[in-house]
C-alpha atoms as a PDB file:
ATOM      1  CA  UNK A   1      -2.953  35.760  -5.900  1.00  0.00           C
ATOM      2  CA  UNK A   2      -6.637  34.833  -5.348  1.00  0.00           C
ATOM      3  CA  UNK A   3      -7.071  31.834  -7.151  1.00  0.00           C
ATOM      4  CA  UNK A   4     -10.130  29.396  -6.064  1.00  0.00           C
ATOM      5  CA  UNK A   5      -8.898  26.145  -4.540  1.00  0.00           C
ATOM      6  CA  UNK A   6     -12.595  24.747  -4.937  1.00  0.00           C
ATOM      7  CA  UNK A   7     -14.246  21.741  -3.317  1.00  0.00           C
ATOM      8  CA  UNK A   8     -12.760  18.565  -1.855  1.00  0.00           C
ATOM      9  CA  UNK A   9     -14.506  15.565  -0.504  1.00  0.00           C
ATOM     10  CA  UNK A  10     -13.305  15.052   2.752  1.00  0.00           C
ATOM     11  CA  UNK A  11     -14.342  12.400   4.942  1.00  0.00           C
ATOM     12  CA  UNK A  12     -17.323  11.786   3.327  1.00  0.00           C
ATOM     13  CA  UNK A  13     -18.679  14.817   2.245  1.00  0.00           C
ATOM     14  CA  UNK A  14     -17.641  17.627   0.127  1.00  0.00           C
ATOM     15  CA  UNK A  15     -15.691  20.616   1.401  1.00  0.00           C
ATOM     16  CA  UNK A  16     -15.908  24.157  -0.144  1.00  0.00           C
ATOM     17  CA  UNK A  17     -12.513  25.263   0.660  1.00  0.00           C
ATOM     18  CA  UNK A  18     -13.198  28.520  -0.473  1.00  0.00           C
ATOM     19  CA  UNK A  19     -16.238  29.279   1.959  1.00  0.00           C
ATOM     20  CA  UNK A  20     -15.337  26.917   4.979  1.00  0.00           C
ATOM     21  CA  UNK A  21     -14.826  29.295   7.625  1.00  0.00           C
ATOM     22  CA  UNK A  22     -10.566  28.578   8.770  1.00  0.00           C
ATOM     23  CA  UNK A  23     -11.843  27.074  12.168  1.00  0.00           C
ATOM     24  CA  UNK A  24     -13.927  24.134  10.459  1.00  0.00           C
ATOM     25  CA  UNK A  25     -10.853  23.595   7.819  1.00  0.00           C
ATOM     26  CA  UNK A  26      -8.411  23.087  10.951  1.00  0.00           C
ATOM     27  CA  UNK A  27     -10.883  21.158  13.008  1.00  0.00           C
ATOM     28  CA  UNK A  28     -11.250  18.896   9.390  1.00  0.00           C
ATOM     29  CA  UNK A  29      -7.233  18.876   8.902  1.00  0.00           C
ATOM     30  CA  UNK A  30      -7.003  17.684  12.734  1.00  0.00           C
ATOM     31  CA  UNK A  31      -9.443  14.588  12.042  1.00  0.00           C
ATOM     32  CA  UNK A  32      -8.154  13.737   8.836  1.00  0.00           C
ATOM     33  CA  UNK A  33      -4.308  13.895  10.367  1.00  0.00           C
ATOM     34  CA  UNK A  34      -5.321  11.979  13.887  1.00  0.00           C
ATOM     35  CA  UNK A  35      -7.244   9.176  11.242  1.00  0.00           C
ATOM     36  CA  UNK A  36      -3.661   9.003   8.924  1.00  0.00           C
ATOM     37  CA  UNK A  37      -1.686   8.677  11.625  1.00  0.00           C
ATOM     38  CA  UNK A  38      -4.019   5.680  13.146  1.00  0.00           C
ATOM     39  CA  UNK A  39      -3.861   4.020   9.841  1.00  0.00           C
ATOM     40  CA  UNK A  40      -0.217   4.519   9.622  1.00  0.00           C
ATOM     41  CA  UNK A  41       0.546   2.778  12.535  1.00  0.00           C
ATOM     42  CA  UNK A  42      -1.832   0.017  11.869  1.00  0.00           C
ATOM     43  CA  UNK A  43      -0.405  -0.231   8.391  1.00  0.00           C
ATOM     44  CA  UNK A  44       3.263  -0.371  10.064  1.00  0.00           C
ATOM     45  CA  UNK A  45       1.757  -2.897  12.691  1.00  0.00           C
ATOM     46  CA  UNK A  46       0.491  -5.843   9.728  1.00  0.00           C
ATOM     47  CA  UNK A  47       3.617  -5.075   7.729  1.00  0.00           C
ATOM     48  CA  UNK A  48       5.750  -5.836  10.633  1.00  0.00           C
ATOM     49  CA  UNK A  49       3.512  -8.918  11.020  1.00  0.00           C
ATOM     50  CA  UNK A  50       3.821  -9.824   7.752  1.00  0.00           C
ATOM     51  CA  UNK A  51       7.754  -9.207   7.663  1.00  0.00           C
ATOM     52  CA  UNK A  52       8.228 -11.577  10.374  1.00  0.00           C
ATOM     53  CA  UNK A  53       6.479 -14.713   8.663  1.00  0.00           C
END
């Protein structure tokens, strides 16, 4: 099962997933994860806000 997974624009560029070495995809998935989580909890933070109008 070799099937080409292609490009992806990831923080603000575009990722070949196909030739990214594995270390640069993890380091990518780490930022992108540690970013989502910040958001998430910021997100969670107004709503709570917001909730208690």
């Amino acid at each position: 099962m070799n099937e080409q997974m292609g490009e992806m624009f990831v923080e603000g560029r575009i990722v070949n997933l196909d030739k990214e070495p594995v270390e640069n995809l993890e380091r990518i998935l780490s930022e992108v994860s540690e970013k989502e989580e910040k958001s998430r909890d910021k997100l969670d933070n107004l709503m709570s806000k917001l909730i208690s109008i």
